[in-house]
N, C-alpha and C. Protein backbone atom coordinates (compact mmCIF):
# COMPACT_ATOMS: atom_id res chain seq x y z
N UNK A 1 68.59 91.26 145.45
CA UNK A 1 68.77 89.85 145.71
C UNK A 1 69.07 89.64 147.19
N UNK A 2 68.35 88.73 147.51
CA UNK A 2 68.43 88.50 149.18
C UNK A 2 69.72 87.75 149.22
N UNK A 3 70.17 88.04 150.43
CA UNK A 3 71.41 87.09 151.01
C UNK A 3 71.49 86.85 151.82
N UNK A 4 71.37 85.33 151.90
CA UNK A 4 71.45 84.23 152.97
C UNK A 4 72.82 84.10 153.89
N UNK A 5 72.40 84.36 154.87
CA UNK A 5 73.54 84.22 155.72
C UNK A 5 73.53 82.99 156.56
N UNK A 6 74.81 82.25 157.01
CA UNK A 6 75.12 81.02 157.74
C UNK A 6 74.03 80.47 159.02
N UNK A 7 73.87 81.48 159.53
CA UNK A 7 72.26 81.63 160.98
C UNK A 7 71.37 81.45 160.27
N UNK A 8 70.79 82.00 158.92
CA UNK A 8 69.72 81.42 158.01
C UNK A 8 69.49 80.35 158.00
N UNK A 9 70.67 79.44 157.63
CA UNK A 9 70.38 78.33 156.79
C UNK A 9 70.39 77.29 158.37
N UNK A 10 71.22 77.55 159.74
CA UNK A 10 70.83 76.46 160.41
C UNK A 10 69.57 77.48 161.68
N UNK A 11 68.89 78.38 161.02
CA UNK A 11 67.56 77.97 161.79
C UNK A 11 66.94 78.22 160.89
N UNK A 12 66.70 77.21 160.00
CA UNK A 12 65.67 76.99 158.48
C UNK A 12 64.99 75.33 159.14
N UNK A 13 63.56 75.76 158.84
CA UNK A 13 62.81 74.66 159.27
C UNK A 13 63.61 73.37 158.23
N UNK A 14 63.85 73.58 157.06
CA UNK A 14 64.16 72.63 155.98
C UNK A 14 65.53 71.58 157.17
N UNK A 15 65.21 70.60 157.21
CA UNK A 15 66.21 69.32 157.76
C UNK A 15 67.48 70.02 157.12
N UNK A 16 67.53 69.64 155.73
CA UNK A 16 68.71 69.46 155.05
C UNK A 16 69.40 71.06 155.01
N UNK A 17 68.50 72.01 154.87
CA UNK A 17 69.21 72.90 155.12
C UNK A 17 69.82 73.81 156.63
N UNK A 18 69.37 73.26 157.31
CA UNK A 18 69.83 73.26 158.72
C UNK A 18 71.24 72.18 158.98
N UNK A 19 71.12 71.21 158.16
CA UNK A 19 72.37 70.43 158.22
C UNK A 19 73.62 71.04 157.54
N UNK A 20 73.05 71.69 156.12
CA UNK A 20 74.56 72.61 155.35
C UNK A 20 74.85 73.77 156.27
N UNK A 21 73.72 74.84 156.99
CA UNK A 21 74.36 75.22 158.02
C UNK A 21 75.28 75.21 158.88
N UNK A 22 74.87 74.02 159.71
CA UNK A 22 75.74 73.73 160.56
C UNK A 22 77.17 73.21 160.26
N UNK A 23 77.47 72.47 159.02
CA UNK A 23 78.62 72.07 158.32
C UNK A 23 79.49 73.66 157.81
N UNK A 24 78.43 74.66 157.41
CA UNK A 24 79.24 75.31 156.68
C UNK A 24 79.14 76.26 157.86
N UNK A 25 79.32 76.07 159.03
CA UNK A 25 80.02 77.45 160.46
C UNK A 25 81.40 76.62 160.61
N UNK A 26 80.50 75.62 160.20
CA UNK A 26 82.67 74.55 161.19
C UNK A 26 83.33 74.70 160.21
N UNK A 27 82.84 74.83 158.94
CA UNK A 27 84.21 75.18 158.15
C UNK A 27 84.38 76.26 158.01
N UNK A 28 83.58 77.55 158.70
CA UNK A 28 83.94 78.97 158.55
C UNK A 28 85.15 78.79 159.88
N UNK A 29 84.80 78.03 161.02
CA UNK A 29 85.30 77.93 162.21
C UNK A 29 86.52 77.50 161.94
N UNK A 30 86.72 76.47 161.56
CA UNK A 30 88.03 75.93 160.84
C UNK A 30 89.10 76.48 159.97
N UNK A 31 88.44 77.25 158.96
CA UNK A 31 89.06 78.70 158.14
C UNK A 31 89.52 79.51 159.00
N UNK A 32 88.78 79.90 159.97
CA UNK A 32 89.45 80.85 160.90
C UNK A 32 90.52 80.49 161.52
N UNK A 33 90.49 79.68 161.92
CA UNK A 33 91.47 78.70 163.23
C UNK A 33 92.67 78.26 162.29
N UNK A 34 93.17 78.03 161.15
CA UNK A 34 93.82 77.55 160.49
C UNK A 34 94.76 79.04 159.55
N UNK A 35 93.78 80.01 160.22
CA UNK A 35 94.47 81.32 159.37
C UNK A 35 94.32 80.88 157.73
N UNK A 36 93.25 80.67 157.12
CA UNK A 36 93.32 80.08 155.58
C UNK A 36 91.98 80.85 154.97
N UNK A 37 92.13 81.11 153.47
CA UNK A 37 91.06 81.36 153.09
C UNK A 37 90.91 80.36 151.70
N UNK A 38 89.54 80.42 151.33
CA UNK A 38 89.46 79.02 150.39
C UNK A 38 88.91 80.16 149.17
N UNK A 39 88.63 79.60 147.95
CA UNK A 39 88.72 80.94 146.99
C UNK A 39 87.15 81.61 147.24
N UNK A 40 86.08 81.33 147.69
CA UNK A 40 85.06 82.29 148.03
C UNK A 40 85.49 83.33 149.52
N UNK A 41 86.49 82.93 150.09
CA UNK A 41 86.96 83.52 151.00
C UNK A 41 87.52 84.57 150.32
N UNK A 42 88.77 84.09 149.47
CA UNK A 42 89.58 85.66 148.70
C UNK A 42 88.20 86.58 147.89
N UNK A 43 87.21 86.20 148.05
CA UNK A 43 86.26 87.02 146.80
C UNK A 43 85.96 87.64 147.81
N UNK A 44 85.03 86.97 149.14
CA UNK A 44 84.28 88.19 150.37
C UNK A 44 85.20 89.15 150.78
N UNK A 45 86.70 88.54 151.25
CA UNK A 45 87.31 90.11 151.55
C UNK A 45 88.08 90.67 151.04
N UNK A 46 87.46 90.69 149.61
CA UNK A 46 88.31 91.37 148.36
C UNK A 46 87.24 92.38 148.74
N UNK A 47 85.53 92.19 148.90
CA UNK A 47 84.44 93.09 148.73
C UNK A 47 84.43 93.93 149.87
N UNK A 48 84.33 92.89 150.77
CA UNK A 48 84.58 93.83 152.32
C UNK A 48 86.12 94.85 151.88
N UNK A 49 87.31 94.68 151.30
CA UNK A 49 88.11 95.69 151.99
C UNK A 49 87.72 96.94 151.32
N UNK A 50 87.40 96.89 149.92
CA UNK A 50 87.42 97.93 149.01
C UNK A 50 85.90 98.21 150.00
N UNK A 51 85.32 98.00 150.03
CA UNK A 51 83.59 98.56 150.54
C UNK A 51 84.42 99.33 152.18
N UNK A 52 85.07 98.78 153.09
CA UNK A 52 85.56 99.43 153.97
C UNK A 52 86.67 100.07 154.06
N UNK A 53 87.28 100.21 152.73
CA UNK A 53 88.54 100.93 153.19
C UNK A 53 88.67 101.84 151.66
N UNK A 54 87.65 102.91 151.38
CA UNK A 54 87.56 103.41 150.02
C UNK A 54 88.91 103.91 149.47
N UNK A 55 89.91 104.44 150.28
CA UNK A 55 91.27 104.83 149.89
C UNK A 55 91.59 103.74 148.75
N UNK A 56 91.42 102.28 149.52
CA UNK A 56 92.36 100.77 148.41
C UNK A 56 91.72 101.02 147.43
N UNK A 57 90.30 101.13 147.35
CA UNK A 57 89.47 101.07 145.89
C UNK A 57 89.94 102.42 145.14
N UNK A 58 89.70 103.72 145.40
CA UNK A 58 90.48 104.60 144.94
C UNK A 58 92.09 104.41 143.70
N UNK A 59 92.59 103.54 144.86
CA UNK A 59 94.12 103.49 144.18
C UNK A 59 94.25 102.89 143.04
N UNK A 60 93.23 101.38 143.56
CA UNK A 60 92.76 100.08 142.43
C UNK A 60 92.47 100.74 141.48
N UNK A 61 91.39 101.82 141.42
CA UNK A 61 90.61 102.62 140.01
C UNK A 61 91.70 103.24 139.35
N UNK A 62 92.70 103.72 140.06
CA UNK A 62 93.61 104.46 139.76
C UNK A 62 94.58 104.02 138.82
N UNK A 63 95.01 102.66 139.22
CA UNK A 63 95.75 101.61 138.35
C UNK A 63 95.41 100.95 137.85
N UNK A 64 93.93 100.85 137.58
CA UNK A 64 93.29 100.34 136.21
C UNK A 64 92.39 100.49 135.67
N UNK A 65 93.01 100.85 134.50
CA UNK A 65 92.34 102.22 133.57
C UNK A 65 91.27 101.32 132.59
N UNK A 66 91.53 99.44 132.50
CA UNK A 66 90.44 98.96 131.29
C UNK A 66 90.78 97.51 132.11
N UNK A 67 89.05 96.97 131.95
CA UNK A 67 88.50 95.96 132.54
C UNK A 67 88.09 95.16 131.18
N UNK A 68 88.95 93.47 130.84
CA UNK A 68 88.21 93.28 130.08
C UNK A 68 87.99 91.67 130.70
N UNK A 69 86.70 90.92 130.78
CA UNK A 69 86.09 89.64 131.21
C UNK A 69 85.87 88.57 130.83
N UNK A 70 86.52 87.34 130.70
CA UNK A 70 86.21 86.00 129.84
C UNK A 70 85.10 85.56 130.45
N UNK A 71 84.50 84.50 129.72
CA UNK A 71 83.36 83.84 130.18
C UNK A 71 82.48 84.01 131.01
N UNK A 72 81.78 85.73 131.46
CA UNK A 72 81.04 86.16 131.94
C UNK A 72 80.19 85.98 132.92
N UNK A 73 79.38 84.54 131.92
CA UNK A 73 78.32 84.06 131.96
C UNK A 73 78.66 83.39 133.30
N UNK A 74 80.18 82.82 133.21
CA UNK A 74 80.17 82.24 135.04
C UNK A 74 80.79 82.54 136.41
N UNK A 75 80.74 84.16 136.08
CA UNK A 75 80.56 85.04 137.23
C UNK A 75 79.77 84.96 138.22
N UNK A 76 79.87 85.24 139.39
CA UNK A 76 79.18 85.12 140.64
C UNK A 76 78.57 86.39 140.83
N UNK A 77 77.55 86.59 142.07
CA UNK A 77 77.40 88.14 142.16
C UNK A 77 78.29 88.64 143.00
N UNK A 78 79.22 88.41 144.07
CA UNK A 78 80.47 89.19 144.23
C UNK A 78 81.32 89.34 143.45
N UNK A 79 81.81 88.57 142.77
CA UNK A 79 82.53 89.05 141.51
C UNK A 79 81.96 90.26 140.92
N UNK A 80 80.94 90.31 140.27
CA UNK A 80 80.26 91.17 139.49
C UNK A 80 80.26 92.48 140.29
N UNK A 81 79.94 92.52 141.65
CA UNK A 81 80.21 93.45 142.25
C UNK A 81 81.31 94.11 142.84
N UNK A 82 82.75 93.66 142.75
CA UNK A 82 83.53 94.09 142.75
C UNK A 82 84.37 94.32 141.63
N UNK A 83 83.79 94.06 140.22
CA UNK A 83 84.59 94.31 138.47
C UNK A 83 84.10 95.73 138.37
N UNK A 84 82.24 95.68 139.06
CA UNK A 84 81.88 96.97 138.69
C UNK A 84 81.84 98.26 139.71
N UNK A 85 82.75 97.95 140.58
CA UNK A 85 83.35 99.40 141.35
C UNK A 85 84.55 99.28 141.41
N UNK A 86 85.53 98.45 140.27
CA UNK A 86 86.51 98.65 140.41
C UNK A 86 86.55 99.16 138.79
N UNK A 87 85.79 99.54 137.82
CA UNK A 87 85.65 99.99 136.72
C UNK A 87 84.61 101.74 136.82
N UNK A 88 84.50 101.66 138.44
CA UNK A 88 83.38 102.93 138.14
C UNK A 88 84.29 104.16 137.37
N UNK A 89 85.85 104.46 137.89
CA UNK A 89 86.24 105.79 137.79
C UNK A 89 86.58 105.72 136.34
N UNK A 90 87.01 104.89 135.55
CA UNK A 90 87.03 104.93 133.81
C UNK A 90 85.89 104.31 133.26
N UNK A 91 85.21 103.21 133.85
CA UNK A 91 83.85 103.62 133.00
C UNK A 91 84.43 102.40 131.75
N UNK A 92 85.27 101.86 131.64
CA UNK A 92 86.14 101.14 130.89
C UNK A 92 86.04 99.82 130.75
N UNK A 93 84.67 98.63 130.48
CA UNK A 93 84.92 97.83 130.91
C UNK A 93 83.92 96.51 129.77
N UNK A 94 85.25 95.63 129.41
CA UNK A 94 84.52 95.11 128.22
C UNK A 94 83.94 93.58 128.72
N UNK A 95 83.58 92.90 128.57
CA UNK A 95 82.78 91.60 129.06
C UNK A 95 82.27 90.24 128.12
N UNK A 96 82.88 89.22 127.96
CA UNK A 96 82.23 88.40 126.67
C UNK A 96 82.00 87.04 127.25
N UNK A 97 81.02 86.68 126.94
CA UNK A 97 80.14 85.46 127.87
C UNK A 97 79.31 84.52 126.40
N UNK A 98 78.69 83.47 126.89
CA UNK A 98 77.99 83.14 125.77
C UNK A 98 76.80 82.31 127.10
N UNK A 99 75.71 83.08 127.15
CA UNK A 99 74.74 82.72 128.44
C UNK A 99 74.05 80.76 128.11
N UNK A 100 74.79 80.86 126.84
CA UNK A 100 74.03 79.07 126.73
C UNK A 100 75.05 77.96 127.19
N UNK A 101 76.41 78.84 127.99
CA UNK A 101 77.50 77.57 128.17
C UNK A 101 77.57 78.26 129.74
N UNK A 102 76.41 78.77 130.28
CA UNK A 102 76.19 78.76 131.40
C UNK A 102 76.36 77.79 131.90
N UNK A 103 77.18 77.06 132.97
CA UNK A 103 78.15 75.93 133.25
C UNK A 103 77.56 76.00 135.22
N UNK A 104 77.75 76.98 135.42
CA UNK A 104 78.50 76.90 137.15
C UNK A 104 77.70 77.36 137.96
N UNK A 105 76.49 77.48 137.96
CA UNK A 105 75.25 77.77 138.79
C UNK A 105 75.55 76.97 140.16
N UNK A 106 75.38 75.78 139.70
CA UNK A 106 76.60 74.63 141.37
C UNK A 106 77.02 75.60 142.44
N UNK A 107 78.07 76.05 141.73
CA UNK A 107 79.16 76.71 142.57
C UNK A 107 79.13 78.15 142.37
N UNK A 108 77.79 78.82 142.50
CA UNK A 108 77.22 80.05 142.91
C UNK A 108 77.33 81.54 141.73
N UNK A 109 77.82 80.77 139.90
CA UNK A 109 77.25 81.35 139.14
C UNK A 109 75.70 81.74 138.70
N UNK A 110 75.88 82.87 138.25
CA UNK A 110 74.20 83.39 137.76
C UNK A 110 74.85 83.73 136.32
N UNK A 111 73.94 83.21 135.58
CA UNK A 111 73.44 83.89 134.48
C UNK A 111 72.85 84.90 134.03
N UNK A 112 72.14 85.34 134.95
CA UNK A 112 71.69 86.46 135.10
C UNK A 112 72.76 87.86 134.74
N UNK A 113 73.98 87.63 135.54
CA UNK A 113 74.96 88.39 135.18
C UNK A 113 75.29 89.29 133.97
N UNK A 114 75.18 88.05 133.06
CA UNK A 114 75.39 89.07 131.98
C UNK A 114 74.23 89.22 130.85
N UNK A 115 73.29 88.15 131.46
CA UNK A 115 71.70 88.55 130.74
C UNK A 115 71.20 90.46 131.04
N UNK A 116 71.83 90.52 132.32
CA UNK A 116 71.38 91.70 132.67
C UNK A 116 72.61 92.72 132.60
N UNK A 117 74.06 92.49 132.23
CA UNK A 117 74.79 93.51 132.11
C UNK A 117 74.65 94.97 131.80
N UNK A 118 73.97 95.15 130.61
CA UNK A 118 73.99 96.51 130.46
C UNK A 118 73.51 97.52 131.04
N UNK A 119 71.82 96.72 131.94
CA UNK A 119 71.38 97.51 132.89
C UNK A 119 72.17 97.93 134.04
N UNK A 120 73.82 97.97 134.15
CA UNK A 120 74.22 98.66 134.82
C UNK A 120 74.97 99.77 134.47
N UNK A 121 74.47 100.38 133.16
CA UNK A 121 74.82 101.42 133.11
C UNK A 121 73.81 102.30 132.44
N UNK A 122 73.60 103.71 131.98
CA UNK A 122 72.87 104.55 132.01
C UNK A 122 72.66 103.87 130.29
N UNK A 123 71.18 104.31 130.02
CA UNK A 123 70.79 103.79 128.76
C UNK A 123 71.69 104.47 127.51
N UNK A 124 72.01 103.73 126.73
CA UNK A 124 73.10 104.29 125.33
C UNK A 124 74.10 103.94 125.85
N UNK A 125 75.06 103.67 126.84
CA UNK A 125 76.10 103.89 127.40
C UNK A 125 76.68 102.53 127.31
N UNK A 126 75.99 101.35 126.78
CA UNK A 126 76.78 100.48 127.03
C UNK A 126 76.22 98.99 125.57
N UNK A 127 77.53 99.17 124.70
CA UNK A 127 77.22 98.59 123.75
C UNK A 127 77.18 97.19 123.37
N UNK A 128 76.25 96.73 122.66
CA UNK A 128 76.63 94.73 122.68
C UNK A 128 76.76 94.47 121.11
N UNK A 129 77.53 93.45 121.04
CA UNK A 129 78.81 93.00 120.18
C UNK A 129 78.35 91.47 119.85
N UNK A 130 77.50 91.28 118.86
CA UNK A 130 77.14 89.75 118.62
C UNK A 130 78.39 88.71 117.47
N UNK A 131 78.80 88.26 118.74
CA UNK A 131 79.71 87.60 117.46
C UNK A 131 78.90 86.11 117.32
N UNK A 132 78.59 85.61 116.15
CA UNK A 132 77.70 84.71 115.88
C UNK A 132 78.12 84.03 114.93
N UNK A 133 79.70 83.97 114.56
CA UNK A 133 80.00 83.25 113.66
C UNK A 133 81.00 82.32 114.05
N UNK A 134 80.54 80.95 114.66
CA UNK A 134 81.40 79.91 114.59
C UNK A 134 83.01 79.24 113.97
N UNK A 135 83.71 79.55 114.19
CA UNK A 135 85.08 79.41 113.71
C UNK A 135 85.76 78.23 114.07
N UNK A 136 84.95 77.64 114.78
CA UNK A 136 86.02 76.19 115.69
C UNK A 136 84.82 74.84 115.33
N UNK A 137 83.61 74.98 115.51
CA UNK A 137 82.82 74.17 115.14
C UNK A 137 82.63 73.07 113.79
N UNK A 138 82.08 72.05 113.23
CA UNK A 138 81.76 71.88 112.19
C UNK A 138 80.33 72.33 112.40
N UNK A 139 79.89 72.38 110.78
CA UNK A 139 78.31 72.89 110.35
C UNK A 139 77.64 71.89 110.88
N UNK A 140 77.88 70.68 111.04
CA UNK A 140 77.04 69.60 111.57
C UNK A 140 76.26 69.87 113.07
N UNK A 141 77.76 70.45 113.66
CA UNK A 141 77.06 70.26 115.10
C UNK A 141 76.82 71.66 115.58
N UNK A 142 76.82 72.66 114.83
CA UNK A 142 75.84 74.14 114.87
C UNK A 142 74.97 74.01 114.36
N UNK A 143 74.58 72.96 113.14
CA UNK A 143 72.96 72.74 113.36
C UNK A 143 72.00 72.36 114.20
N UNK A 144 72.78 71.08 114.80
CA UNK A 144 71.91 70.25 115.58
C UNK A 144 71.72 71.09 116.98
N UNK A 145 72.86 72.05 117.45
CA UNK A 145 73.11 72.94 118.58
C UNK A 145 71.53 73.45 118.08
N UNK A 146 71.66 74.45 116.69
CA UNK A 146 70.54 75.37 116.83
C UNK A 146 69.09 74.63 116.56
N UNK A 147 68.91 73.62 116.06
CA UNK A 147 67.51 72.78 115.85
C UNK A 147 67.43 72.38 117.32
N UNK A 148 67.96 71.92 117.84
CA UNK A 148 67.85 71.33 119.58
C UNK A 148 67.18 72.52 120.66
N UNK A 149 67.88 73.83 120.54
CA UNK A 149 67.72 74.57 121.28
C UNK A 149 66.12 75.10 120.85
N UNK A 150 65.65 74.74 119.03
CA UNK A 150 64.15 75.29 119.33
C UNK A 150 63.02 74.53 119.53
N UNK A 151 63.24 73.19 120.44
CA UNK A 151 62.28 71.97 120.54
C UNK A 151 62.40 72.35 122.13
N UNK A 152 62.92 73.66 122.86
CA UNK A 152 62.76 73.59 124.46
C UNK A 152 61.95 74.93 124.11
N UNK A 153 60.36 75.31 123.57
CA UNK A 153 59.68 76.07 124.15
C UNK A 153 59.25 76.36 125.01
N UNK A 154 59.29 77.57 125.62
CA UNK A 154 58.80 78.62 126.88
C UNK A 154 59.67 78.13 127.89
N UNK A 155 60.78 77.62 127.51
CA UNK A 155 61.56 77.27 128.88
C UNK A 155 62.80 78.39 128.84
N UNK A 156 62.75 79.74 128.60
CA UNK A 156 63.78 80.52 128.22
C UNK A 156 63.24 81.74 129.62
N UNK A 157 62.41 81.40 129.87
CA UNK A 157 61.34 82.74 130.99
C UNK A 157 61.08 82.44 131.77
N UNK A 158 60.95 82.95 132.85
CA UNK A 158 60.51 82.80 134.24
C UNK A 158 59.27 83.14 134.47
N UNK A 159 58.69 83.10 135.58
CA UNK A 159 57.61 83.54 136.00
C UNK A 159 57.13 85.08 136.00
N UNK A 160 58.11 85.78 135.79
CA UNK A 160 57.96 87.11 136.13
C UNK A 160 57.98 87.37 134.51
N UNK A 161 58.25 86.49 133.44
CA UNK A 161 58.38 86.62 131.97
C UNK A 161 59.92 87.23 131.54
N UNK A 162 60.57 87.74 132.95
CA UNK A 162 62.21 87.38 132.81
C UNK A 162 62.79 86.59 131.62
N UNK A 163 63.63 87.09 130.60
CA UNK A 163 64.19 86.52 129.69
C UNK A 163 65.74 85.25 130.36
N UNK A 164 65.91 84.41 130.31
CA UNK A 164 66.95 83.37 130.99
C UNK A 164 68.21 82.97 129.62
N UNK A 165 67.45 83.51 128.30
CA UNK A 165 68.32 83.36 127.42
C UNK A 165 68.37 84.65 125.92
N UNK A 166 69.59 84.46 125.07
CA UNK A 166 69.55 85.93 124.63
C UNK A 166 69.41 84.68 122.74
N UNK A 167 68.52 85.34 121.92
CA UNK A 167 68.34 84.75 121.03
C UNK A 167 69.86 84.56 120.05
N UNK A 168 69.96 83.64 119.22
CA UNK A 168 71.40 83.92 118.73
C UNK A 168 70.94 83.11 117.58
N UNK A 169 71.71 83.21 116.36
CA UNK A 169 71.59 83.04 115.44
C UNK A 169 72.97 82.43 114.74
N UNK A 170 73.67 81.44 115.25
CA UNK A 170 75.10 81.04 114.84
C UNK A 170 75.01 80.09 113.67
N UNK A 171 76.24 81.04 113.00
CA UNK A 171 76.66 80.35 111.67
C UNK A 171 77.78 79.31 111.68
N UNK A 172 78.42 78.90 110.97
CA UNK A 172 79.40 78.12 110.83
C UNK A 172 80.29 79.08 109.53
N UNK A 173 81.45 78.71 110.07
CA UNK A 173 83.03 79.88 109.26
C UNK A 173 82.61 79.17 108.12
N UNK A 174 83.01 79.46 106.80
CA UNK A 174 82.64 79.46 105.67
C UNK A 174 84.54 79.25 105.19
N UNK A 175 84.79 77.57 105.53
CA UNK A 175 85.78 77.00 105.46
C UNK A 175 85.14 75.56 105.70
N UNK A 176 86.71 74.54 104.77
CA UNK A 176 86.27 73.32 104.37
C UNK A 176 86.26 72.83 105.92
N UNK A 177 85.35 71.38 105.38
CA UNK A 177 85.81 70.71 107.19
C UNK A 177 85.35 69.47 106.85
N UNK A 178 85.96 68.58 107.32
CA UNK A 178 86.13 67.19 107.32
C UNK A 178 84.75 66.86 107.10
N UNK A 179 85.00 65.27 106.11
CA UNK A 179 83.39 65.00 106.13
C UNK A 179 82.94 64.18 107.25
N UNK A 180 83.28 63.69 108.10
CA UNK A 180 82.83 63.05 108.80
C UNK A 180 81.27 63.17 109.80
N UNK A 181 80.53 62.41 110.32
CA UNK A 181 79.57 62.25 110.82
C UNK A 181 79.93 63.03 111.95
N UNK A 182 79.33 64.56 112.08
CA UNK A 182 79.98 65.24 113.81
C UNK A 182 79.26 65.09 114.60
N UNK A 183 77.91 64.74 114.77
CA UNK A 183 77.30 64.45 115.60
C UNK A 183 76.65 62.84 116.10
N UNK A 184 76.54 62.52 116.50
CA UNK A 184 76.23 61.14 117.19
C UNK A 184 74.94 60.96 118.34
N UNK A 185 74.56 60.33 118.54
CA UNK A 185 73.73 59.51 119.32
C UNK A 185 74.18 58.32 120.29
N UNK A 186 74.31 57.90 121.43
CA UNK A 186 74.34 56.84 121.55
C UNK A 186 73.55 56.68 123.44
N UNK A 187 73.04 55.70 123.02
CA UNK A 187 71.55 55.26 123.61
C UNK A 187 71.35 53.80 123.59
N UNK A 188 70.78 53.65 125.20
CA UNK A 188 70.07 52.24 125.10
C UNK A 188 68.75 52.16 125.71
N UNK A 189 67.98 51.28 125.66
CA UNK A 189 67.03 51.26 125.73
C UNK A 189 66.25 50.00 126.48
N UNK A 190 67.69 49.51 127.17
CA UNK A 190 67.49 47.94 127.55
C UNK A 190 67.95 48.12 129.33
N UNK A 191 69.23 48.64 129.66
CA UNK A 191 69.53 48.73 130.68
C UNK A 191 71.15 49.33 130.92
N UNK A 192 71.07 49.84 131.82
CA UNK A 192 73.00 50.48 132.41
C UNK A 192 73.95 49.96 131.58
N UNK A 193 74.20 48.51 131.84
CA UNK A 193 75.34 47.70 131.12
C UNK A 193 75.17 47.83 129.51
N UNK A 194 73.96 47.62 129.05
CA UNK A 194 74.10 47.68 127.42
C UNK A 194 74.59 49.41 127.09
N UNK A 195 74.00 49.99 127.77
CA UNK A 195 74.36 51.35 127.10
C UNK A 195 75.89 51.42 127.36
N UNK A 196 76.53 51.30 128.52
CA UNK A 196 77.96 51.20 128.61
C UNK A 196 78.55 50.07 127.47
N UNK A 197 78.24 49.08 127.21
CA UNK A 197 78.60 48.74 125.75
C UNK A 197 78.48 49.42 124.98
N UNK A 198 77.27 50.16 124.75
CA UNK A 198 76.81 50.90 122.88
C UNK A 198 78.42 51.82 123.36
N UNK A 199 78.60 52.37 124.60
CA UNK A 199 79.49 53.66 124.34
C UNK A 199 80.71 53.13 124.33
N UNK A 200 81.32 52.05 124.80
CA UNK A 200 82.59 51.61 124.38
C UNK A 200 83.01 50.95 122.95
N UNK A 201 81.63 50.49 122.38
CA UNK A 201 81.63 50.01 121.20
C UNK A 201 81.58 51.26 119.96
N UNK A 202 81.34 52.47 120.73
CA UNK A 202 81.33 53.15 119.78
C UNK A 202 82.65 54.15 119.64
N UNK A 203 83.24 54.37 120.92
CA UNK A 203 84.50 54.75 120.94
C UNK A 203 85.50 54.00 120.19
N UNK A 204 85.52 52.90 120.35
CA UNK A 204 86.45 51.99 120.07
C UNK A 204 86.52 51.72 118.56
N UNK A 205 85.41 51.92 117.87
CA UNK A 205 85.24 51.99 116.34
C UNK A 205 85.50 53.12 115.47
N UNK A 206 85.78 54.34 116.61
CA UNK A 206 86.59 55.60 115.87
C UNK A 206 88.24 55.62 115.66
N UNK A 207 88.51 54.45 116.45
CA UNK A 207 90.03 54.66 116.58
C UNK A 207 90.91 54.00 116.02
């Protein structure tokens, strides 16, 4: 994966990206000058120290013996690259994501992350764990979740035929649950203001 550096982006023919350039040196400039780091700051020289100073990473491996990861799926690739050399010396390292509540691409998550997890380790070596049974949901709205998700054909692949999503098959817990209507609609078809009615009119009739 290529990486764009700050000189990239302000001598990029693109207008607009010559403009985030130049915005994002004055706030590297400003970070500096202020002695501050903002949280992609604590991630780069978390990578830089362990990458330049192998003793810290050493010690890090040393004092932790098991790696385990919430929500995966909205990991960055420095992150990812510093969970997985700080897990090389135990080899120890568990990970649970759900790639369809892929959320944070914005703010420099990949999905990819854990679409591709296992390929970082030697084949057999690294096991996956489908938990596919809904416990918090009603049945209503794990249907409509799974009927919805199969009316977006061929939009799961890339060009290269890259997989972007992992097939899943979710049930609903096999416990009572309210009868109520769990899923909803609300839509207009007239203009801004009516639909902001349908949705206050419809809030307001649950309560």
């Amino acid at each position: 994966m290529k990486v764009y550096k700050i000189i990239d982006l302000e001598n990029s023919a693109d207008t607009a990206l010559k403009a985030i350039g130049i915005a994002a040196q004055f706030y590297s400039e400003l970070l500096e000058q202020e002695n501050c780091l903002d949280f992609s700051g604590i991630q780069t020289e978390m990578l830089k120290m362990i990458e330049s100073f192998p003793q810290v990473l050493k010690e890090l491996q040393t004092r932790i013996a098991y790696l385990m990861i919430d929500e995966y799926q909205d990991t960055n690739a420095i992150q990812e690259t510093i969970l997985l050399k700080l897990a090389e010396k135990h080899n120890r390292i568990c990970v649970v994501g759900d790639d369809d509540q892929s959320l944070y691409r914005f703010r420099g998550a990949t999905v990819r992350n854990i679409l591709s997890f296992k390929k970082n380790f030697p084949e057999g070596e690294c096991m996956s764990v489908r938990l596919e049974t809904n416990y918090r949901s009603h049945p209503g709205i794990i249907g409509f979740y799974s009927e919805w998700m199969t009316h977006i054909p061929g939009e799961w692949k890339g060009e290269d035929g890259r997989e972007y999503r992992y097939f899943k098959n979710i049930k609903a817990h096999d416990k009572e649950f309210p009868g109520y209507q769990p899923v909803v609609r609300v839509s207009s078809r007239d203009n801004e203001d009516a639909y902001h009615q349908e949705v206050y009119d419809f809030l307001t009739a649950q309560m």
